[in-house]
C-alpha atoms as a PDB file:
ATOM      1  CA  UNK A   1    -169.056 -86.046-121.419  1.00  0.00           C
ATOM      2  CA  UNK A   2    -172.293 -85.122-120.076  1.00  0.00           C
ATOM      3  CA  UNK A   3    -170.539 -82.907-117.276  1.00  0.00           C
ATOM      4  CA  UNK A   4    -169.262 -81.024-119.951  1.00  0.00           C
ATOM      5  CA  UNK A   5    -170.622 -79.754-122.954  1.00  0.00           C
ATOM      6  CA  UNK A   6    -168.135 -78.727-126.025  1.00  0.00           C
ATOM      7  CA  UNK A   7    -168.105 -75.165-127.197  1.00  0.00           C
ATOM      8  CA  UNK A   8    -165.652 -75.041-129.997  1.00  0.00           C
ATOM      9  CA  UNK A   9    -162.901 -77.149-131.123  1.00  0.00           C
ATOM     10  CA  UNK A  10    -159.102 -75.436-129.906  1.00  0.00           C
ATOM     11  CA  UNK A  11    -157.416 -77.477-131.606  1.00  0.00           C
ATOM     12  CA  UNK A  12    -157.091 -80.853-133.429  1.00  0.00           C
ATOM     13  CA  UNK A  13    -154.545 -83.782-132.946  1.00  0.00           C
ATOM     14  CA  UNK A  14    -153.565 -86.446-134.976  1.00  0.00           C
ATOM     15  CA  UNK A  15    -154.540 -88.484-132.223  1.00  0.00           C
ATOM     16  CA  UNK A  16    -158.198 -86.171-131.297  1.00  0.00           C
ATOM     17  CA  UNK A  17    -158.822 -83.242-130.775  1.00  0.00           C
ATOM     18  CA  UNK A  18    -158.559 -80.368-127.695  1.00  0.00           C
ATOM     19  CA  UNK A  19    -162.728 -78.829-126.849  1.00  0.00           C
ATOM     20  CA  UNK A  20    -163.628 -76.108-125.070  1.00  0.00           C
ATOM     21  CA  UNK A  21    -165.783 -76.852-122.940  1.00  0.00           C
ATOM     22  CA  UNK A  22    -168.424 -75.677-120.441  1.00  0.00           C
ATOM     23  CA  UNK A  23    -167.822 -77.504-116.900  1.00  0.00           C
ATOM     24  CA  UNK A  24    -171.829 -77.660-115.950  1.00  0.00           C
ATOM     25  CA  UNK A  25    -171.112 -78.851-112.273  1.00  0.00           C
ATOM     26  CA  UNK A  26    -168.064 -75.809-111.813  1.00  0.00           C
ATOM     27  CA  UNK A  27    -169.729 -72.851-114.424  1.00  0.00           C
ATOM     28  CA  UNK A  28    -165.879 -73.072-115.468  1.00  0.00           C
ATOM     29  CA  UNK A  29    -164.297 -73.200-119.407  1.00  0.00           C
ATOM     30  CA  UNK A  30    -162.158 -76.389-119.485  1.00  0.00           C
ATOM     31  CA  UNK A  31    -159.913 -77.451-121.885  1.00  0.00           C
ATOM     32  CA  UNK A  32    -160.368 -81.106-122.804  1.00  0.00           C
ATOM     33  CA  UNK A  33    -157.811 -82.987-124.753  1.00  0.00           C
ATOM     34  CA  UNK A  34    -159.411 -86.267-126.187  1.00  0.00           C
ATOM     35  CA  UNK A  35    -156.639 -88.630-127.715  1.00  0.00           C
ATOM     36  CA  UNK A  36    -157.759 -91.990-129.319  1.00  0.00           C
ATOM     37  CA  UNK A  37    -156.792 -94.896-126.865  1.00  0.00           C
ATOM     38  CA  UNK A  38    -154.459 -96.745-129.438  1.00  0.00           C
ATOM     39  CA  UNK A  39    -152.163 -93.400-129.129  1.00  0.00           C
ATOM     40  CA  UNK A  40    -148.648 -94.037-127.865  1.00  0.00           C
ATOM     41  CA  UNK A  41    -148.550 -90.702-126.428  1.00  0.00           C
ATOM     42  CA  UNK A  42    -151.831 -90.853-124.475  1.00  0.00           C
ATOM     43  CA  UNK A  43    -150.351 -93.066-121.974  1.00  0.00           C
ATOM     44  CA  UNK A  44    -147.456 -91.312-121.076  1.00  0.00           C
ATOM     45  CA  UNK A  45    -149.126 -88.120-121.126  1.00  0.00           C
ATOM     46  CA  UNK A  46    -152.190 -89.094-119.010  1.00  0.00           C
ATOM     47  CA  UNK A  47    -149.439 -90.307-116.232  1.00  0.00           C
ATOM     48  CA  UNK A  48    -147.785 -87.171-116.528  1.00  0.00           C
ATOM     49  CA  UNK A  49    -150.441 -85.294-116.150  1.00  0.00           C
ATOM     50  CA  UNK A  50    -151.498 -87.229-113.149  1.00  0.00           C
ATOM     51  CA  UNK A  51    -148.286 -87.130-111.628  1.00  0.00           C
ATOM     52  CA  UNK A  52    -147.829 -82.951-111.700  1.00  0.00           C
ATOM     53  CA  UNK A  53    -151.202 -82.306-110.760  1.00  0.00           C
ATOM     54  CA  UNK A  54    -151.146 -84.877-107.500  1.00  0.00           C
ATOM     55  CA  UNK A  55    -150.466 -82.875-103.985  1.00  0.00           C
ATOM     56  CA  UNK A  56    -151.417 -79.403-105.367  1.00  0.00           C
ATOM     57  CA  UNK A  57    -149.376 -79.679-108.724  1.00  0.00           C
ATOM     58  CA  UNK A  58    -147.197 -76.673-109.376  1.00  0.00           C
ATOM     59  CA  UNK A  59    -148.757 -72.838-110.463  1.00  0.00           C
ATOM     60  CA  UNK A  60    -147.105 -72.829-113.834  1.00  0.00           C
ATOM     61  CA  UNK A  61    -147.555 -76.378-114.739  1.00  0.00           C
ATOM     62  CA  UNK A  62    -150.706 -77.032-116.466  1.00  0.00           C
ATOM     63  CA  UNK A  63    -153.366 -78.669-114.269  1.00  0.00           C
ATOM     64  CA  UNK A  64    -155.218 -81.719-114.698  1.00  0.00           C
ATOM     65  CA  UNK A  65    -158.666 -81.739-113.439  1.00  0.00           C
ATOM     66  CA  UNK A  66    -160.178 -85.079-114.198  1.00  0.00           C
ATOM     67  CA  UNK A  67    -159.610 -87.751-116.465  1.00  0.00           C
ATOM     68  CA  UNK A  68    -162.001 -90.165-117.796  1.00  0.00           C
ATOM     69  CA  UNK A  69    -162.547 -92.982-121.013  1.00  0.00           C
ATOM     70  CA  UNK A  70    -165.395 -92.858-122.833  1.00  0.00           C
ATOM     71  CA  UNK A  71    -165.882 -94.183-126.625  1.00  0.00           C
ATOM     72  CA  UNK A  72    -162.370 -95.028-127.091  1.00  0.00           C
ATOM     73  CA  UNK A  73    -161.132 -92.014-126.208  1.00  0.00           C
ATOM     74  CA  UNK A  74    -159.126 -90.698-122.990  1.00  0.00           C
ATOM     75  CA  UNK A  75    -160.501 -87.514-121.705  1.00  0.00           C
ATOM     76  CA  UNK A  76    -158.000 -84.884-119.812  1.00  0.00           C
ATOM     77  CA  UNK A  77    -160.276 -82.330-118.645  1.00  0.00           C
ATOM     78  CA  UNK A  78    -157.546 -79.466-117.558  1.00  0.00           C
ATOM     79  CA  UNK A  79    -157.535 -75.729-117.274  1.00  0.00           C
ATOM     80  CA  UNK A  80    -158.760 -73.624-119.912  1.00  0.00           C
ATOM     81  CA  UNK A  81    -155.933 -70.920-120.650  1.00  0.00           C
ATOM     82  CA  UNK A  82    -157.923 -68.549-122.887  1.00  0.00           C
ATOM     83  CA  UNK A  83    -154.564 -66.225-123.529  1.00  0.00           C
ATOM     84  CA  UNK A  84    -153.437 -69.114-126.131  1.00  0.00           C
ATOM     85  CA  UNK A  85    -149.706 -69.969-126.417  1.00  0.00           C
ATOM     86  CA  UNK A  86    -146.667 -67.877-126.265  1.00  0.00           C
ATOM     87  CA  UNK A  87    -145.703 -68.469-129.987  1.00  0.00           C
ATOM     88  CA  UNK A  88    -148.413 -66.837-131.288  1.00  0.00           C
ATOM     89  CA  UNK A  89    -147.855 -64.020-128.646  1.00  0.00           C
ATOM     90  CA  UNK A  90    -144.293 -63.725-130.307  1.00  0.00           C
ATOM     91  CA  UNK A  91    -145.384 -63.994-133.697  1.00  0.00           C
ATOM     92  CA  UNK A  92    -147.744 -61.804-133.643  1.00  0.00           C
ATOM     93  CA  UNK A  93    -145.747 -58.963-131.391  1.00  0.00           C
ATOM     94  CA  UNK A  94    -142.244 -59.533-133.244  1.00  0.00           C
ATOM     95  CA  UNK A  95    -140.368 -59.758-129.914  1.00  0.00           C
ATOM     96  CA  UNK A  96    -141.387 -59.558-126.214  1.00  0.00           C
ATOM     97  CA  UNK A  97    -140.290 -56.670-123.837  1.00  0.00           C
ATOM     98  CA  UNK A  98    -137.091 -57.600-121.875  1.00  0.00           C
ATOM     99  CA  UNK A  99    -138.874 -57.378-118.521  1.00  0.00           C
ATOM    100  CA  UNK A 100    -141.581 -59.230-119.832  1.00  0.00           C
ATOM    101  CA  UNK A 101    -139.594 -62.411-121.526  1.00  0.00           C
ATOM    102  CA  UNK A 102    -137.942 -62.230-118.113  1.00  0.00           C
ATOM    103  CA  UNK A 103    -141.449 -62.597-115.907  1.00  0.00           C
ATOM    104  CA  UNK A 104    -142.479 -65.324-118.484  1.00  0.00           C
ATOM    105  CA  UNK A 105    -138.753 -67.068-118.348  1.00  0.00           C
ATOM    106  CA  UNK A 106    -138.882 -67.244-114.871  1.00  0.00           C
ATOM    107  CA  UNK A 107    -142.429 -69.311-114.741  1.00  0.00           C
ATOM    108  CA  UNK A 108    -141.242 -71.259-117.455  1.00  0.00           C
ATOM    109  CA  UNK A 109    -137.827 -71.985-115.976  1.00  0.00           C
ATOM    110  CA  UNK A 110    -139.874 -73.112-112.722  1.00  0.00           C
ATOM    111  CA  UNK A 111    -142.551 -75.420-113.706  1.00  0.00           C
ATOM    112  CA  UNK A 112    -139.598 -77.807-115.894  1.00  0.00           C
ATOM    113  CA  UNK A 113    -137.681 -77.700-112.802  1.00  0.00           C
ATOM    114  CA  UNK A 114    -141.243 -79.029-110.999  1.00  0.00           C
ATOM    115  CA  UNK A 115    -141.317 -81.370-113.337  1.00  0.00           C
ATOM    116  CA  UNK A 116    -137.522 -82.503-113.107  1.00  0.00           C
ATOM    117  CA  UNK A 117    -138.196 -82.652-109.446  1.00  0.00           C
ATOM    118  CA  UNK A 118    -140.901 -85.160-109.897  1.00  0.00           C
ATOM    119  CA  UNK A 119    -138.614 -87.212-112.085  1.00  0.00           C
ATOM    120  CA  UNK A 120    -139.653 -86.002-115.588  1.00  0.00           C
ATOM    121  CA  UNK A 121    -138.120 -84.129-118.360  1.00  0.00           C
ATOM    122  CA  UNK A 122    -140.383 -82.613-120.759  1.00  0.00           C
ATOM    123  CA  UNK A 123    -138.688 -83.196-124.379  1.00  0.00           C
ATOM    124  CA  UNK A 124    -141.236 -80.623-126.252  1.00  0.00           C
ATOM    125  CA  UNK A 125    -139.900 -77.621-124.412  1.00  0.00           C
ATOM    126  CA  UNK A 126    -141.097 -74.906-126.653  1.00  0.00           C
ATOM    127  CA  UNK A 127    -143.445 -71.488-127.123  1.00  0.00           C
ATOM    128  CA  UNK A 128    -145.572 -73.535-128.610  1.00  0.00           C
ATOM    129  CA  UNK A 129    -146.467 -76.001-125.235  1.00  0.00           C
ATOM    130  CA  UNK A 130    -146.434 -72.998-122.987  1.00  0.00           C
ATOM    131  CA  UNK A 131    -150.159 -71.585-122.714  1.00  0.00           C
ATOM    132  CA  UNK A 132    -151.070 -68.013-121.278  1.00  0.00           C
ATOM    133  CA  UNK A 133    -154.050 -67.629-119.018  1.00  0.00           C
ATOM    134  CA  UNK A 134    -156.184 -64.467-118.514  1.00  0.00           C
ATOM    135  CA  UNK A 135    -153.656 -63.174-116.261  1.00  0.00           C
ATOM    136  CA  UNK A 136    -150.708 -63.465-118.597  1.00  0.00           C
ATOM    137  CA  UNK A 137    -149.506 -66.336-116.486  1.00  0.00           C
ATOM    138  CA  UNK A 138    -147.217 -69.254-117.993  1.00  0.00           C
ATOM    139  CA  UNK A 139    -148.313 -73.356-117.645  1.00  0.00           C
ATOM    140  CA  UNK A 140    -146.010 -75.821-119.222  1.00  0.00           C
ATOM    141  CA  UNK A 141    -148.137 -78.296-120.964  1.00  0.00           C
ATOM    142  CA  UNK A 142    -148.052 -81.502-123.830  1.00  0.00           C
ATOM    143  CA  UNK A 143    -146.449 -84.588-122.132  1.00  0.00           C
ATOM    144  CA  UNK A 144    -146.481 -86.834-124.729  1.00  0.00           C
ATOM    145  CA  UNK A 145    -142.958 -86.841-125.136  1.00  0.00           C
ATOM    146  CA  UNK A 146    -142.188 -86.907-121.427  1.00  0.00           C
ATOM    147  CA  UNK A 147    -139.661 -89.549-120.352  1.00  0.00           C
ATOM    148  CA  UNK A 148    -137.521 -89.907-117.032  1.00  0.00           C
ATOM    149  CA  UNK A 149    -134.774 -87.958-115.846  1.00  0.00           C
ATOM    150  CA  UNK A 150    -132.906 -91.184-114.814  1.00  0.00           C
ATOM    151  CA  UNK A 151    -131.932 -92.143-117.922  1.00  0.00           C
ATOM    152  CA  UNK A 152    -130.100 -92.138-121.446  1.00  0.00           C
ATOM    153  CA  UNK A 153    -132.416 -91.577-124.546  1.00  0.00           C
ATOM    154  CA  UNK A 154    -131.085 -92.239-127.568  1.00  0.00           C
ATOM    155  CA  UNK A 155    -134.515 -91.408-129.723  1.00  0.00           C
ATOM    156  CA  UNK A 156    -134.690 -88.357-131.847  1.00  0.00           C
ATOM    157  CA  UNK A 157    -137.710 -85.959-130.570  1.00  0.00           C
ATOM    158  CA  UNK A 158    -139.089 -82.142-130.126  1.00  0.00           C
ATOM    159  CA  UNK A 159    -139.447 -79.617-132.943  1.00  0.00           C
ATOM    160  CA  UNK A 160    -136.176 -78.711-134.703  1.00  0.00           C
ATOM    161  CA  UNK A 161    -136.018 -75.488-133.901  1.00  0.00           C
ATOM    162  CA  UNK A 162    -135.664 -76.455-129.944  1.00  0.00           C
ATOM    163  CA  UNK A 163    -133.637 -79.817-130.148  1.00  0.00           C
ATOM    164  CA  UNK A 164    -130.581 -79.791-128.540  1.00  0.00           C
ATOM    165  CA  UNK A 165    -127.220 -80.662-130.909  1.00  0.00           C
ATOM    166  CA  UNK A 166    -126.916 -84.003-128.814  1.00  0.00           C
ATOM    167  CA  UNK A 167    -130.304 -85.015-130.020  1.00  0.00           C
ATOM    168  CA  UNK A 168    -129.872 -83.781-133.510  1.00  0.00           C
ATOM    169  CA  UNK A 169    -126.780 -85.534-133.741  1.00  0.00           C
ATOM    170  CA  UNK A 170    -128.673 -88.804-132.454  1.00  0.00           C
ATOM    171  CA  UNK A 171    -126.359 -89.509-129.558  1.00  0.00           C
ATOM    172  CA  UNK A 172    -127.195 -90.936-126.167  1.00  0.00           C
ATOM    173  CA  UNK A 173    -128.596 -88.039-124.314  1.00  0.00           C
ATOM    174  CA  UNK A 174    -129.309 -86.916-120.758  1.00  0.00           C
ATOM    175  CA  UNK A 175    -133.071 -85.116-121.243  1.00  0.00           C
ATOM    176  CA  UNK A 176    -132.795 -82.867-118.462  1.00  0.00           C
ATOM    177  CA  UNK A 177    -129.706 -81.045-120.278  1.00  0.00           C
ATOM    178  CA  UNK A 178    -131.906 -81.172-123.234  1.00  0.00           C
ATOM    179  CA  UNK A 179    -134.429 -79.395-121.683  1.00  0.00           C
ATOM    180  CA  UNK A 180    -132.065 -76.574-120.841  1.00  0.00           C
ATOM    181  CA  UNK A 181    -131.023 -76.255-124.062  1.00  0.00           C
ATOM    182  CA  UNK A 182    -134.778 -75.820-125.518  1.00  0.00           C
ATOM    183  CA  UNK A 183    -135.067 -73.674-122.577  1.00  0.00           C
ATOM    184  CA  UNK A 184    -132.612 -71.180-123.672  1.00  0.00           C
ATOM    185  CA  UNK A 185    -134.067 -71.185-127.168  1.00  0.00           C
ATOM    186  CA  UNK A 186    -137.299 -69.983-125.760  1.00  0.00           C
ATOM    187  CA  UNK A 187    -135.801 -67.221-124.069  1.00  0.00           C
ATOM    188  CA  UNK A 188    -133.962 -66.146-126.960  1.00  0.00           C
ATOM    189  CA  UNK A 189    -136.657 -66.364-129.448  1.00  0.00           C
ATOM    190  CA  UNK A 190    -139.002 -64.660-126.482  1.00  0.00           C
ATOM    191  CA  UNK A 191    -136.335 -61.697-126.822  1.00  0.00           C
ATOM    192  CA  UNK A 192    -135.261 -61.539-131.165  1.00  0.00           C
ATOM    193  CA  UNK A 193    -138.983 -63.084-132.164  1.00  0.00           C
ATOM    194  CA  UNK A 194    -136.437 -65.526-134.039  1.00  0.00           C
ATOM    195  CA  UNK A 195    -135.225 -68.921-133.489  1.00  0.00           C
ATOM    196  CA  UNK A 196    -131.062 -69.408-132.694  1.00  0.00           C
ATOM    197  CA  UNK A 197    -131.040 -71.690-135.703  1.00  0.00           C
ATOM    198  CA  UNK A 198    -133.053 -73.805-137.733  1.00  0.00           C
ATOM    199  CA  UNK A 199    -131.609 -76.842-136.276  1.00  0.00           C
ATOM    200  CA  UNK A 200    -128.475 -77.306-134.193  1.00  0.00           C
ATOM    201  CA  UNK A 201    -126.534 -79.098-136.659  1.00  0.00           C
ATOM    202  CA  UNK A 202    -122.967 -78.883-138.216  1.00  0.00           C
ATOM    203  CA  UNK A 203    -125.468 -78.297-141.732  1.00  0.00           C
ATOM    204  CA  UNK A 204    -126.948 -75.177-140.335  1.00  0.00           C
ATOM    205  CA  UNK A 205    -124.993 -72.017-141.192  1.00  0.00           C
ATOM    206  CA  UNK A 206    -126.227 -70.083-137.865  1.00  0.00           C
ATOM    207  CA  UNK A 207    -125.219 -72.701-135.147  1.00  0.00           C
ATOM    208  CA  UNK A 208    -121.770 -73.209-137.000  1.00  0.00           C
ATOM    209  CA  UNK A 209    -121.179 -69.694-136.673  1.00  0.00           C
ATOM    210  CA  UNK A 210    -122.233 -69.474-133.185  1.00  0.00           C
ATOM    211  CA  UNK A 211    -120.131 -72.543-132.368  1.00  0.00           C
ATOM    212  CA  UNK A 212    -116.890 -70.414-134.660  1.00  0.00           C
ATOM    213  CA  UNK A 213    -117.651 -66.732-132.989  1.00  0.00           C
ATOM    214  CA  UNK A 214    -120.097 -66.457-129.966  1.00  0.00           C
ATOM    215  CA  UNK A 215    -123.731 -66.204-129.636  1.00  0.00           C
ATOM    216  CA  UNK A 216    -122.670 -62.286-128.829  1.00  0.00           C
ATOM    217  CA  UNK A 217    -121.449 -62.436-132.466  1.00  0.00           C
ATOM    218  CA  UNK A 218    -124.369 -63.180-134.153  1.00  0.00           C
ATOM    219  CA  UNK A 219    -126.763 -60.801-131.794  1.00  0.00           C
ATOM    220  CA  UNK A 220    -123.974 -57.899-132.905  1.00  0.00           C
ATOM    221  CA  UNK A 221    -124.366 -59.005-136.269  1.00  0.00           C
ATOM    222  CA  UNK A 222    -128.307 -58.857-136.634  1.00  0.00           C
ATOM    223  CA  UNK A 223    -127.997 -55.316-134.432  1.00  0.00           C
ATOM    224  CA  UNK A 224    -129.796 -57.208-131.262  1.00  0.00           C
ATOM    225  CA  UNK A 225    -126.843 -56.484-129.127  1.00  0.00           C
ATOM    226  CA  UNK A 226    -129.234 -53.517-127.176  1.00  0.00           C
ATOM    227  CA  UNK A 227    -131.898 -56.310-126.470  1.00  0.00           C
ATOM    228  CA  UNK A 228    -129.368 -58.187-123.872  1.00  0.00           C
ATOM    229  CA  UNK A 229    -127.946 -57.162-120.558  1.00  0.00           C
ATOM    230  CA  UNK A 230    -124.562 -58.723-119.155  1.00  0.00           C
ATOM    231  CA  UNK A 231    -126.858 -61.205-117.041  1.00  0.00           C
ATOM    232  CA  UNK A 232    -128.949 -61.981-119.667  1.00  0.00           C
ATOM    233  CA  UNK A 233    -126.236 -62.947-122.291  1.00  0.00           C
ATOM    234  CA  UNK A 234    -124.627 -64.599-119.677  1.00  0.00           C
ATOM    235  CA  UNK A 235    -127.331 -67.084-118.772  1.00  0.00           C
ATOM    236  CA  UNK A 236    -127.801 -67.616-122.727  1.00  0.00           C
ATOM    237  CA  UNK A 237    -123.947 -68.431-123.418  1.00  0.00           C
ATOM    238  CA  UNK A 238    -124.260 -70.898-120.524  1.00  0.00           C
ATOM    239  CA  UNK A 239    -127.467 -72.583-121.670  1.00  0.00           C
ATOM    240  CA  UNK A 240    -126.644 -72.825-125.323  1.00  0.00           C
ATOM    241  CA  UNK A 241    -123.810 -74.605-124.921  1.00  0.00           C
ATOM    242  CA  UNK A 242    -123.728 -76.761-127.591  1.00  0.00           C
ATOM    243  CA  UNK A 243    -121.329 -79.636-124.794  1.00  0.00           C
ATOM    244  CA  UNK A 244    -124.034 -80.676-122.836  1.00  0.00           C
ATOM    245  CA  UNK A 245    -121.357 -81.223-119.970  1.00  0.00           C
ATOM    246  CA  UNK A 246    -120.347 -77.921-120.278  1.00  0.00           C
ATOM    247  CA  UNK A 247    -124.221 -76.746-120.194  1.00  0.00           C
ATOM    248  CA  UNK A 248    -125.492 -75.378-117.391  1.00  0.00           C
ATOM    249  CA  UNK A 249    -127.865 -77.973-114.994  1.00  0.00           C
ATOM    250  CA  UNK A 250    -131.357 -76.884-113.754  1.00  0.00           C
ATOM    251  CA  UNK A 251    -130.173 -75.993-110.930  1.00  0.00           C
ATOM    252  CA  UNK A 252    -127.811 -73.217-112.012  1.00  0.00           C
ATOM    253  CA  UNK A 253    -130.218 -71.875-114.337  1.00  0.00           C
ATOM    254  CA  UNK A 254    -132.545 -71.590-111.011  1.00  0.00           C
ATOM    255  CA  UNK A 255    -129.939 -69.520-109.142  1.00  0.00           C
ATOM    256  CA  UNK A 256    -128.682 -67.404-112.140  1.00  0.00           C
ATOM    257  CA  UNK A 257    -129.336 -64.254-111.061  1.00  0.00           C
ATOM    258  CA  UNK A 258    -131.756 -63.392-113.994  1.00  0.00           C
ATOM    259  CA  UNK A 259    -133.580 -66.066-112.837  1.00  0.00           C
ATOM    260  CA  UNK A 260    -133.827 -65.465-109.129  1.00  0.00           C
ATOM    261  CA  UNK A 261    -133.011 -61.846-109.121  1.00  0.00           C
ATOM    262  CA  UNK A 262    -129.930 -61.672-107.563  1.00  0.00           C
ATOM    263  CA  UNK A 263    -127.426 -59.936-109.061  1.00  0.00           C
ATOM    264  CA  UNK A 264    -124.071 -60.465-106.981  1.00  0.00           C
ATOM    265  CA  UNK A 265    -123.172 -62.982-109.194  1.00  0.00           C
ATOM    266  CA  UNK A 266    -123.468 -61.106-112.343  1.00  0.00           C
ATOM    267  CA  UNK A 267    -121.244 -61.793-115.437  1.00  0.00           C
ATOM    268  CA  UNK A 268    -119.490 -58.710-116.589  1.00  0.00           C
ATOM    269  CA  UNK A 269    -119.698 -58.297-120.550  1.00  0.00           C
ATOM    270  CA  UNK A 270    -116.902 -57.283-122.278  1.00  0.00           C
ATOM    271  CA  UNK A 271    -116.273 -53.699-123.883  1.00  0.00           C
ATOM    272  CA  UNK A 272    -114.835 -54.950-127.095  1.00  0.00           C
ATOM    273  CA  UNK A 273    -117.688 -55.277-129.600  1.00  0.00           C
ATOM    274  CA  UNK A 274    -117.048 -58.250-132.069  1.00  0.00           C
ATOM    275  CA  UNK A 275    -115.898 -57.584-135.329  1.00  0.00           C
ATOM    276  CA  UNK A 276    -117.220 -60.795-137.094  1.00  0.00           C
ATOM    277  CA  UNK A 277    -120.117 -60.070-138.782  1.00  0.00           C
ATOM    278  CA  UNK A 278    -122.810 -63.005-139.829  1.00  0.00           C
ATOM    279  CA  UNK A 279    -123.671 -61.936-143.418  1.00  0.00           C
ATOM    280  CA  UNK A 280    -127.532 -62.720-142.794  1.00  0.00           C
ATOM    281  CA  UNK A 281    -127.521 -60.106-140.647  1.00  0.00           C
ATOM    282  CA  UNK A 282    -131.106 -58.926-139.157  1.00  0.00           C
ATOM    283  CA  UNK A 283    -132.601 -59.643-142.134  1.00  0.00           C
ATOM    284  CA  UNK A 284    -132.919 -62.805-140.979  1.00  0.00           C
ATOM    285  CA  UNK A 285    -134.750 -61.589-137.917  1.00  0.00           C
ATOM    286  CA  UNK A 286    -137.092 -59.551-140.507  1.00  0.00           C
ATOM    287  CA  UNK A 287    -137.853 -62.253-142.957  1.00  0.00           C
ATOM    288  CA  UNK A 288    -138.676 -64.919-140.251  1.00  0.00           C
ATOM    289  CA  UNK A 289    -140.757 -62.738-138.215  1.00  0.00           C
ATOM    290  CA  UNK A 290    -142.693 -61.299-141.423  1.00  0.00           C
ATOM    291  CA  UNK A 291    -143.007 -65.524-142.038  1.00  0.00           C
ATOM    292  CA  UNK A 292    -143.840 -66.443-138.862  1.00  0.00           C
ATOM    293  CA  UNK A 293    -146.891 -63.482-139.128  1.00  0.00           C
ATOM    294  CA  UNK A 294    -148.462 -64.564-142.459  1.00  0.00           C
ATOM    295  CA  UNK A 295    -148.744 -67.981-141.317  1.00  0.00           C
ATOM    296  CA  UNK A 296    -150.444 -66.958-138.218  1.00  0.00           C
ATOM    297  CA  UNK A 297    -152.794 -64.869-140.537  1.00  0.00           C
ATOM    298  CA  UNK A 298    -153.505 -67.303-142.783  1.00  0.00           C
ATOM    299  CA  UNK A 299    -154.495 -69.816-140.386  1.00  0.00           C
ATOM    300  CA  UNK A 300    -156.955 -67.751-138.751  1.00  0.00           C
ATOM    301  CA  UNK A 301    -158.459 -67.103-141.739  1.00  0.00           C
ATOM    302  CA  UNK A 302    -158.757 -70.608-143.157  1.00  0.00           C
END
């Protein structure tokens, strides 16, 4: 660690911690992640991390620099993304602009589809593992839960509010379809500054009724229905589908046209406005927001 002398502690692990650190050979602020070597996660996240950074890496995947063990520990020296993550963003600004969630979506979108195209789906797709640097840019990072797009999973991880209904339900799942899913979740929380549901499950009183009446249902129940263009809601239905066969792949979602712009192949929405009406409501929306803020605030002060 000589190279690189810690400024604060980011953030701690249960595994170590994440430093701030002063690069002394670059001038540069680096984030390094120690995790303990008896972590699980530290191996698959170190050859993660090696394999999107090799050949360039990707702008919008989070780069590793250098890695290195000293004391037991496995040191990931990556880029330092001073603008934090993009749930605290939320939190802390209710909702995001349309155009904005859009710009953000669409770096997002792109640096899971790098990784799918290097054979790895992500898991952990989420606000909270996609960090803003000082020019508002997205990187996808945290790759301990990475695991190849080749195969089945059957194991039951990511943070509830994200997991697809396959995984909650604990059946055999493809992860690349579960990364859509969590995908779509970000862009709808990025856009309400709430999550679809607090887990996709037949238990959960939100995803039952978007599964009964729509997700345009629920938005015209909690008065959101102005926050969401035709193309927009269209790319939502498709990715929150809770049949994972019926979801759309990566590579739709990269040639929706609110992803690359093109707008030819446009879903029209429909005039009728549901009459079904959620009896949460926005309050919902107010109460999880309000939540969402005094946790943020209390953190910073403890």
């Amino acid at each position: 660690m000589s190279r690189y002398v810690p400024k604060k502690v980011l953030a701690d692990a249960l595994y170590g911690q994440v430093l701030l650190c002063h690069d002394t050979h670059s001038g540069d602020l680096v984030a390094v992640k120690r995790i303990h070597l008896s972590a699980v996660s530290e191996v698959v996240e170190k050859a993660v991390h090696e394999r999107m950074s090799s050949h360039g890496g990707h702008s919008h995947v989070l780069r590793l620099r250098q890695s290195f063990i000293q004391q037991g520990y496995d040191h990931l020296v990556m880029d330092y993304c001073q603008n934090g993550d993009l749930f605290d963003l939320v939190s802390n600004a209710g909702m995001l602009h349309p155009d904005v969630a859009q710009r953000y979506f669409r770096q997002i979108v792109h640096g899971v589809a790098f990784m799918h195209s290097r054979g790895v789906a992500h898991r952990d797709v989420s606000l909270e593992n996609v960090l803003l640097d000082d020019k508002n840019n997205c990187h996808v990072s945290d790759f301990g839960l990475a695991a190849a797009t080749t195969e089945l999973r059957t194991d039951v991880v990511g943070k509830p509010f994200y997991m697809a209904p396959e995984i909650v339900a604990e059946q055999a799942y493809r992860p690349v379809q579960a990364d859509v899913w969590s995908l779509g979740v970000v862009l709808f929380m990025m856009l309400t500054g709430a999550p679809l549901c607090e887990s996709a499950s037949a238990t959960d009183s939100r995803f039952q009724f978007v599964q009964t009446h729509g997700l345009r249902a629920l938005l015209h129940s909690w008065q959101l229905s102005h926050r969401f263009d035709c193309v927009t809601l269209d790319l939502l239905e498709k990715m929150l589908h809770p049949n994972p066969n019926a979801r759309l792949t990566m590579a739709q979602v990269l040639q929706h046209p609110y992803v690359s712009g093109r707008q030819e192949a446009a879903a029209q929405s429909t005039s009728k406005k549901p009459s079904t009406k959620f009896k949460s409501g926005p309050s919902f929306v107010q109460r999880w927001i309000c939540r969402t803020q005094n946790a943020v605030k209390a953190a910073k002060v403890s």
